[in-house]
C-alpha atoms as a PDB file:
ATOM      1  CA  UNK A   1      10.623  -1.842  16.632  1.00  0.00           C
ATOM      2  CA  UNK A   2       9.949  -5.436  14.976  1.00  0.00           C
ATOM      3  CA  UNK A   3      13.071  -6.758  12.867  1.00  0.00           C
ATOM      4  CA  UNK A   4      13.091  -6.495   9.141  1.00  0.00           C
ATOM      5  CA  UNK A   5      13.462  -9.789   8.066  1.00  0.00           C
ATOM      6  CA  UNK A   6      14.074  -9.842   3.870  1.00  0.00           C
ATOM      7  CA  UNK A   7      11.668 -11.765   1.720  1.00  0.00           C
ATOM      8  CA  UNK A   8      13.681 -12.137  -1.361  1.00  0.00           C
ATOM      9  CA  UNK A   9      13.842 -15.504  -3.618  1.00  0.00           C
ATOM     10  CA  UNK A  10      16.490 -13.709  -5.106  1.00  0.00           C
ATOM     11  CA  UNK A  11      19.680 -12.009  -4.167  1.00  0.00           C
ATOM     12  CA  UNK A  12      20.206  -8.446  -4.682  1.00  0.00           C
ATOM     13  CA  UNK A  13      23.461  -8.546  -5.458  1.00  0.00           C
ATOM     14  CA  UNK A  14      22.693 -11.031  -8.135  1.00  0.00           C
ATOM     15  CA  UNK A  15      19.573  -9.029  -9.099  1.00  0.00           C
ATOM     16  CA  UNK A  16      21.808  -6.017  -9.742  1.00  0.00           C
ATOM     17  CA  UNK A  17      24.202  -8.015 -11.677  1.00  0.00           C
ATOM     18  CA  UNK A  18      21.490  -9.548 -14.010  1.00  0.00           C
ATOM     19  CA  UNK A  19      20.137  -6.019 -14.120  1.00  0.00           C
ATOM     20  CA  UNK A  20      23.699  -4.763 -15.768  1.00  0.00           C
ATOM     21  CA  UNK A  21      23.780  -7.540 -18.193  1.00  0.00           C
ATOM     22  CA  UNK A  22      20.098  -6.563 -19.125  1.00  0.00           C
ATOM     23  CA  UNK A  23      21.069  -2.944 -19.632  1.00  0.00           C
ATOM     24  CA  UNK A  24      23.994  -3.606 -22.002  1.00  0.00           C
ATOM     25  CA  UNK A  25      22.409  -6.317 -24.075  1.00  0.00           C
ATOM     26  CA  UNK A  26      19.308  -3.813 -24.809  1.00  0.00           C
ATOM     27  CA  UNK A  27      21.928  -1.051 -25.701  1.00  0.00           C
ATOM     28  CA  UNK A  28      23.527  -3.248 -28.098  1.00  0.00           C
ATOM     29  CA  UNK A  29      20.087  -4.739 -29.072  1.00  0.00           C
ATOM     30  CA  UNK A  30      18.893  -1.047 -30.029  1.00  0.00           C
ATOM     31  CA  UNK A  31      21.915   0.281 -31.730  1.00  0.00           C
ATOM     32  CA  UNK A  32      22.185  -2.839 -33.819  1.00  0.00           C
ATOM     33  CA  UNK A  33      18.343  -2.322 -34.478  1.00  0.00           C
ATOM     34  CA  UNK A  34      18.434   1.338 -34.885  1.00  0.00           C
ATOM     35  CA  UNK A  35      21.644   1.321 -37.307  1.00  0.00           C
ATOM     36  CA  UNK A  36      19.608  -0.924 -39.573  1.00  0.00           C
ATOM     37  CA  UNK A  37      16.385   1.570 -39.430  1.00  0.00           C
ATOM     38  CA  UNK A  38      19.010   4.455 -40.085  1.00  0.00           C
ATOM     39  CA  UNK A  39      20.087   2.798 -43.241  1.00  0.00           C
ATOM     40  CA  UNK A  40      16.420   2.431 -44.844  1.00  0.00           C
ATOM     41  CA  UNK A  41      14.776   5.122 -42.879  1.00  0.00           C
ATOM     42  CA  UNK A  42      17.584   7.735 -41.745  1.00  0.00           C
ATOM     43  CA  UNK A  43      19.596   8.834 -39.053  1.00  0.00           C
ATOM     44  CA  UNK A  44      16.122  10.384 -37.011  1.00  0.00           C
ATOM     45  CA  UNK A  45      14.489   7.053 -37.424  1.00  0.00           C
ATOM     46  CA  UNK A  46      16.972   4.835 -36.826  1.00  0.00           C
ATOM     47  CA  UNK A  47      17.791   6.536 -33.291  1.00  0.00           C
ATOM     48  CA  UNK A  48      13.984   6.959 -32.636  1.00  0.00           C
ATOM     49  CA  UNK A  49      13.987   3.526 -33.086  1.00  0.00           C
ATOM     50  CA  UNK A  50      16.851   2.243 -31.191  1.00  0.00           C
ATOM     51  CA  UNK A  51      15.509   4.699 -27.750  1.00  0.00           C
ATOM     52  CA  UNK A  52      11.764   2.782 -28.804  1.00  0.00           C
ATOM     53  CA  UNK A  53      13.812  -0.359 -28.428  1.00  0.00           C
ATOM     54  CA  UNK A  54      16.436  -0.119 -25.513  1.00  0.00           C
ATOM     55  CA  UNK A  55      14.279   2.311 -22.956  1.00  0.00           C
ATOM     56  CA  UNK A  56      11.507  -0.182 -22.216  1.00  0.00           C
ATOM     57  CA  UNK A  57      13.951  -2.930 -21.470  1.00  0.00           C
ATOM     58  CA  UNK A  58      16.467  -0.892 -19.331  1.00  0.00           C
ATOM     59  CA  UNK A  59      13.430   0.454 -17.325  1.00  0.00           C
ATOM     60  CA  UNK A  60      12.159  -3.092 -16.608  1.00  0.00           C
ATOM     61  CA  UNK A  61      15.980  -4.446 -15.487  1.00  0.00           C
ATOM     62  CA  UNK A  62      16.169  -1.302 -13.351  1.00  0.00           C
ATOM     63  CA  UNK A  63      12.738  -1.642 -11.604  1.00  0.00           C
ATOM     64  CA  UNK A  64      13.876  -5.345 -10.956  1.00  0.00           C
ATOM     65  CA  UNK A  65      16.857  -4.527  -9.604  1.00  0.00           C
ATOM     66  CA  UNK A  66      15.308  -2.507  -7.181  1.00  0.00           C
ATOM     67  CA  UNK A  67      12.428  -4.280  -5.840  1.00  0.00           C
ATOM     68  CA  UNK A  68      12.275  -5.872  -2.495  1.00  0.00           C
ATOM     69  CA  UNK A  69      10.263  -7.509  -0.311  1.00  0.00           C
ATOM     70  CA  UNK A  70      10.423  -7.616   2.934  1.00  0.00           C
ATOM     71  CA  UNK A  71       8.567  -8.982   6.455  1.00  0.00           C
ATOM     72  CA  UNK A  72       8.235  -6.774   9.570  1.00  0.00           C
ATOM     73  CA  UNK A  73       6.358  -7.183  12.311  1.00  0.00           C
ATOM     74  CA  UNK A  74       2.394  -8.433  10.327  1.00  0.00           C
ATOM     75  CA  UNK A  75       3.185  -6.419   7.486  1.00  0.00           C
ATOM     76  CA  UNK A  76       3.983  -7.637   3.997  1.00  0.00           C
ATOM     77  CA  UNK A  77       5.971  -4.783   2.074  1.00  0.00           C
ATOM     78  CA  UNK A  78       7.718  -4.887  -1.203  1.00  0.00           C
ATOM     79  CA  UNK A  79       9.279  -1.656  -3.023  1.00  0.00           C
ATOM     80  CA  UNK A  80      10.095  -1.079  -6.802  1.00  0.00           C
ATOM     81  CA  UNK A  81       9.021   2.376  -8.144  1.00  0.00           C
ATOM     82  CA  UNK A  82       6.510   3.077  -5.305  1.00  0.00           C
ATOM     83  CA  UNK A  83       6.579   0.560  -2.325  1.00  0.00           C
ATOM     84  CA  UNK A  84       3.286  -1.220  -0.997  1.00  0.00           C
ATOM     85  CA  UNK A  85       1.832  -2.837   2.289  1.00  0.00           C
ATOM     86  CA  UNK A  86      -0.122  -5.550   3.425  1.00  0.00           C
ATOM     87  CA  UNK A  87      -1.137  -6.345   7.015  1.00  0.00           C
ATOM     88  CA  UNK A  88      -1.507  -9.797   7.408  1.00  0.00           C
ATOM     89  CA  UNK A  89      -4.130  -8.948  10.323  1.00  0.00           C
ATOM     90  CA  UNK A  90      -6.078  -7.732   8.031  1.00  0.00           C
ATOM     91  CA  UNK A  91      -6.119  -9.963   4.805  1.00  0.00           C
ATOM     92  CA  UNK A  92      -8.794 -10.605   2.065  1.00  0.00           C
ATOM     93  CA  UNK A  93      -7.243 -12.565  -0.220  1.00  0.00           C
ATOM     94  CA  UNK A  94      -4.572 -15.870  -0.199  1.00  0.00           C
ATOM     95  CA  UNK A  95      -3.802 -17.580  -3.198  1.00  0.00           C
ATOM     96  CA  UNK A  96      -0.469 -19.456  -4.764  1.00  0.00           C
ATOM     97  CA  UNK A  97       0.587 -18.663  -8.072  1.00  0.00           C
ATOM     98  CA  UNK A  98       2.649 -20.970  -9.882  1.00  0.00           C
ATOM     99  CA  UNK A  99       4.622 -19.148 -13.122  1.00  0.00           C
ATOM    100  CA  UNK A 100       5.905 -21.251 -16.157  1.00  0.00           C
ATOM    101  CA  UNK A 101       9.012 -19.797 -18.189  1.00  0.00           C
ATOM    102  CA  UNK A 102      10.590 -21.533 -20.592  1.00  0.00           C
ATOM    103  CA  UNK A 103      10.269 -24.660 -18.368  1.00  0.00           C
ATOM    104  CA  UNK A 104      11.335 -22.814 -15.118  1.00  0.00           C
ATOM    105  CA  UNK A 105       8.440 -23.241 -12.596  1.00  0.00           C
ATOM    106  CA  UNK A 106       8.332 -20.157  -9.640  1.00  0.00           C
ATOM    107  CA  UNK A 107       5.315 -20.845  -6.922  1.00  0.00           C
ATOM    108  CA  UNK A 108       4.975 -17.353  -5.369  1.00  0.00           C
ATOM    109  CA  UNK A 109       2.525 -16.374  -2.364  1.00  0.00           C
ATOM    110  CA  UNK A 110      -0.266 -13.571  -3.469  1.00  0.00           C
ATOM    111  CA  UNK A 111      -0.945 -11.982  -0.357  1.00  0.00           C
ATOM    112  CA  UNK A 112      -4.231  -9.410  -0.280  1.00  0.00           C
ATOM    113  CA  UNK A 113      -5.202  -7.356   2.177  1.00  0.00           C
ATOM    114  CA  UNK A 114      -5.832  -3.925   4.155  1.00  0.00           C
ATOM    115  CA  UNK A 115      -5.302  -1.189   4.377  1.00  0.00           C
ATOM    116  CA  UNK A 116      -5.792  -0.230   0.640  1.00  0.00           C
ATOM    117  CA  UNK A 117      -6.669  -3.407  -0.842  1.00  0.00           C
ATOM    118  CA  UNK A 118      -3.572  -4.360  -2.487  1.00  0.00           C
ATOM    119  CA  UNK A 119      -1.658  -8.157  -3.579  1.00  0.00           C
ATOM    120  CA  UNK A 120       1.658  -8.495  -3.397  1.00  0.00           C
ATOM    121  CA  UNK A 121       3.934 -11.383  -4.599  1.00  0.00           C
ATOM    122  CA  UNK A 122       6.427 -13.147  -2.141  1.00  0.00           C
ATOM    123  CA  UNK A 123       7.794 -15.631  -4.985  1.00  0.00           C
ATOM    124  CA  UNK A 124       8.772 -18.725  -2.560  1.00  0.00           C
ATOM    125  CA  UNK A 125      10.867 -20.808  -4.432  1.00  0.00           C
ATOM    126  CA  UNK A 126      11.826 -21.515  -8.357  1.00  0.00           C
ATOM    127  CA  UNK A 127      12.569 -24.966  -9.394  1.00  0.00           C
ATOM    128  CA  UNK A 128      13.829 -25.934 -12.944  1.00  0.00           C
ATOM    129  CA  UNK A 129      15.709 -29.482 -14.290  1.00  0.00           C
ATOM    130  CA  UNK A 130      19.036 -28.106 -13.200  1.00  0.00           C
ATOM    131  CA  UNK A 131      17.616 -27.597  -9.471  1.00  0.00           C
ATOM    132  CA  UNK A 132      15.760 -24.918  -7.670  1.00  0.00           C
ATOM    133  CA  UNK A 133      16.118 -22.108  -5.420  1.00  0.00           C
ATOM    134  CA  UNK A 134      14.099 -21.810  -2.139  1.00  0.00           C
ATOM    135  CA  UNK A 135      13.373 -18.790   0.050  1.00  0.00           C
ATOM    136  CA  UNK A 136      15.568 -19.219   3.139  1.00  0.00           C
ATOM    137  CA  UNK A 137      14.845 -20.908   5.995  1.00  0.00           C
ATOM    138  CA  UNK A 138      14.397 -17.866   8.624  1.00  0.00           C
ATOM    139  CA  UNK A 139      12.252 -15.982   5.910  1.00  0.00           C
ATOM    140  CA  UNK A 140       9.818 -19.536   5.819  1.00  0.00           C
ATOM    141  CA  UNK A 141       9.776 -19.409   9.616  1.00  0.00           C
ATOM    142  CA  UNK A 142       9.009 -15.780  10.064  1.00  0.00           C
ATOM    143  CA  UNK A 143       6.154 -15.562   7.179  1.00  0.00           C
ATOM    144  CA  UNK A 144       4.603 -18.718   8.582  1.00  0.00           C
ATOM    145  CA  UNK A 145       4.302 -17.080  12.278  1.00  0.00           C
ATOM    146  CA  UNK A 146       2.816 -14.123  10.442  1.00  0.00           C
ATOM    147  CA  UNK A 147       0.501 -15.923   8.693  1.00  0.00           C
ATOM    148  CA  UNK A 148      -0.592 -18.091  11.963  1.00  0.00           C
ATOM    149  CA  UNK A 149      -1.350 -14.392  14.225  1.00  0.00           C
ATOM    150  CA  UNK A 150      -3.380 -13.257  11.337  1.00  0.00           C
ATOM    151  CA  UNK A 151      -6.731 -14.707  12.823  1.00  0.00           C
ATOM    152  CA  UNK A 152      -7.979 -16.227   9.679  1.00  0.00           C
ATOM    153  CA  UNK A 153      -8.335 -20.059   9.071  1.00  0.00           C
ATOM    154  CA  UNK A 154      -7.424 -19.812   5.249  1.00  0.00           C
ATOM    155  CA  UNK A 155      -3.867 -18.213   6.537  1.00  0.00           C
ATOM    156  CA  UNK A 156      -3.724 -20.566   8.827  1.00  0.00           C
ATOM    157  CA  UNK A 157      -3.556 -23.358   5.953  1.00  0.00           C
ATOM    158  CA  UNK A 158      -0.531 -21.517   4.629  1.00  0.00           C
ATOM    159  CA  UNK A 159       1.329 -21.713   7.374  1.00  0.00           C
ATOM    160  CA  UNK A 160       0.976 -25.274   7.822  1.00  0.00           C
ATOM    161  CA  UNK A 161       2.419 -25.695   4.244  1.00  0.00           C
ATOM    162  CA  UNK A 162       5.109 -23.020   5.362  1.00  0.00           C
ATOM    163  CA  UNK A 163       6.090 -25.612   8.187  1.00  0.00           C
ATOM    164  CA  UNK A 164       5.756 -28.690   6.207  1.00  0.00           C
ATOM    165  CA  UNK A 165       8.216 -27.401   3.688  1.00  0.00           C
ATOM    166  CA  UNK A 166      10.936 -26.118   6.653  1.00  0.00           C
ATOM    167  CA  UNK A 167      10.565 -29.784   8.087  1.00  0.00           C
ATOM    168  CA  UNK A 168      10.974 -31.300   4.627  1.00  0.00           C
ATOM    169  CA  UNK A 169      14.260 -29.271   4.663  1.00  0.00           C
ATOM    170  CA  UNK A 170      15.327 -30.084   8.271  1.00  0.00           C
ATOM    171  CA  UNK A 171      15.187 -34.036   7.138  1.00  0.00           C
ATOM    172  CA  UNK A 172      17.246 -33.525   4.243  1.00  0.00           C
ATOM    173  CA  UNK A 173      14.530 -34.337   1.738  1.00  0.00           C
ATOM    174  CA  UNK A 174      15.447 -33.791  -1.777  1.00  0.00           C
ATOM    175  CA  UNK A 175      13.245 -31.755  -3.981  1.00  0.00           C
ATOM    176  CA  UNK A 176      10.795 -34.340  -4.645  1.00  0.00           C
ATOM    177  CA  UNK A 177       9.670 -34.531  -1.216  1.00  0.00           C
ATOM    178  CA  UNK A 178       9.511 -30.896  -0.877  1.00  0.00           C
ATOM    179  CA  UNK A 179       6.199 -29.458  -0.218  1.00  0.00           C
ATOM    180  CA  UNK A 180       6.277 -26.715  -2.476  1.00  0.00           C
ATOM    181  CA  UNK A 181       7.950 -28.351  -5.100  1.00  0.00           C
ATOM    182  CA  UNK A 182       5.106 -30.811  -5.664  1.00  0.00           C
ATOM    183  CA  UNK A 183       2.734 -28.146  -5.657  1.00  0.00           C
ATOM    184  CA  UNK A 184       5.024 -26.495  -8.504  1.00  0.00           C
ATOM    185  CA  UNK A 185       4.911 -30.067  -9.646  1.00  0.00           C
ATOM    186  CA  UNK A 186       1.643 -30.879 -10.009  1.00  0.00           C
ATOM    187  CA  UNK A 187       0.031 -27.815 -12.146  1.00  0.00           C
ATOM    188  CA  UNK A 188      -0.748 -28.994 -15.521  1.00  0.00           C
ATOM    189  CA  UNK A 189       2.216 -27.767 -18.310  1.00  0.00           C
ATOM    190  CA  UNK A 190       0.610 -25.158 -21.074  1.00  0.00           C
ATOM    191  CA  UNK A 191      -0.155 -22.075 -19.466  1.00  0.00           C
ATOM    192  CA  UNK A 192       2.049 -18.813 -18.762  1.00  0.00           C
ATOM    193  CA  UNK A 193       0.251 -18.379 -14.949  1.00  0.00           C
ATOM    194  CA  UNK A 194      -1.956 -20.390 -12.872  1.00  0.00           C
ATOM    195  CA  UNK A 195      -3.788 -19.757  -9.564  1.00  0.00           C
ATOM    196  CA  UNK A 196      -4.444 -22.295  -6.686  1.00  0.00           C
ATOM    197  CA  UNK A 197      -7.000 -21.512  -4.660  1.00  0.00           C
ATOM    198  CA  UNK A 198      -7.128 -22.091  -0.721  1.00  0.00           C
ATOM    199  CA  UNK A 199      -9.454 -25.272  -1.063  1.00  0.00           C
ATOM    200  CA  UNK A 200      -6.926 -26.813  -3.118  1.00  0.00           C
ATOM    201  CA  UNK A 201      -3.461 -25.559  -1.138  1.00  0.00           C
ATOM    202  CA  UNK A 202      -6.333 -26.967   1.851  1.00  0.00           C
ATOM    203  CA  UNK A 203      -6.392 -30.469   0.383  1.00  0.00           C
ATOM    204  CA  UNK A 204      -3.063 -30.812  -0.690  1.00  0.00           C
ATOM    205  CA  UNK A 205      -1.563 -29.644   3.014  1.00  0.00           C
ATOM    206  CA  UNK A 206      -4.213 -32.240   4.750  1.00  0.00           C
ATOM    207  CA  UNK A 207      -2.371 -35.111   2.046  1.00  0.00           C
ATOM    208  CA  UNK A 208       0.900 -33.950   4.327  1.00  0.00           C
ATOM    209  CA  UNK A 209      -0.684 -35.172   7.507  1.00  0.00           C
ATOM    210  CA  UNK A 210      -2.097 -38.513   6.301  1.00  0.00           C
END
């Protein structure tokens, strides 16, 4: 059986603990909310609004504390309500998608592919002005291996800017000469999303080699 290697940016223990903190602060958000309602509206309004408030928020800290993503064998799975797969043998689609937050730049991996068609999203590292946070050096090593057996030249591009960012880490290079940071980097401020295509991960990974 091939090893289970995790694909998480983030860890679950953390996740759970953020998850917690998310929970109480949308109790307290909705009571406050609903015991203002109450006093205008009633006592069936105000709790009808505090559920309309709370639920939405506890559901979306509970579904993140649950998902994960994980590597095994040339399959890309991740798991939150339902759980998905990806064979990297059998891909259609590789893009990077670089998220913008409040300053807080994530440059994930959108992997697409058989059997039924789906993307999923192995975030690869997060960098803001405090630092960043990279996905781990066996998880880099084992997705880039994946990516090389899958038989397609565009993958084949990703791994090669996989294995430029693990040497950037073996020398010690700071964040600046990280790979994926100055593709985080170099996405133009202003929009929520953005999606780099494989010509331009292409031409940015032959830069590397010159």
């Amino acid at each position: 059986m091939a090893e289970r290697v995790p694909l998480d940016l983030i860890d679950p223990a953390a996740l759970r603990k953020r998850a917690r903190l998310v929970v109480v602060a949308a109790l307290v958000l909705g009571l406050v909310i609903g015991q203002v309602v109450a006093l205008l509206g009633g006592f069936v309004a105000g709790g009808i609004t505090a559920v309309v408030v709370a639920v939405p928020l506890i559901l979306l800290a509970l579904v993140e504390a649950r998902r994960r993503v994980w590597l095994e064998g040339h399959r890309v799975s991740v798991r939150a309500l339902g759980a998905r797969t990806v064979d990297l043998h059998g891909l259609t689609g590789l893009d990077l998608m670089v998220t913008d937050v409040r300053g807080t730049r994530t440059i994930g991996l959108l992997i697409t592919g058989a059997p039924k068609g789906r993307t999923i999203n192995v975030a690869l590292a997060t960098y803001a002005a405090a630092g960043g946070r990279e996905l781990g050096v066996l998880a880099l090593r084992k997705l880039a291996d994946g990516l090389s057996g899958a038989g397609d030249p565009g993958a084949l591009v990703f791994a090669e800017l996989l294995v430029a960012q693990l040497r950037a880490e073996a020398r010690g290079e700071d964040m600046g000469g990280r790979p994926l940071y100055q593709l985080a980097g170099a996405v133009p401020a202003g929009k929520l999303a953005q999606r780099l295509k494989t010509d331009t991960v292409t031409s940015f990974v032959a830069t590397l080699d010159s």
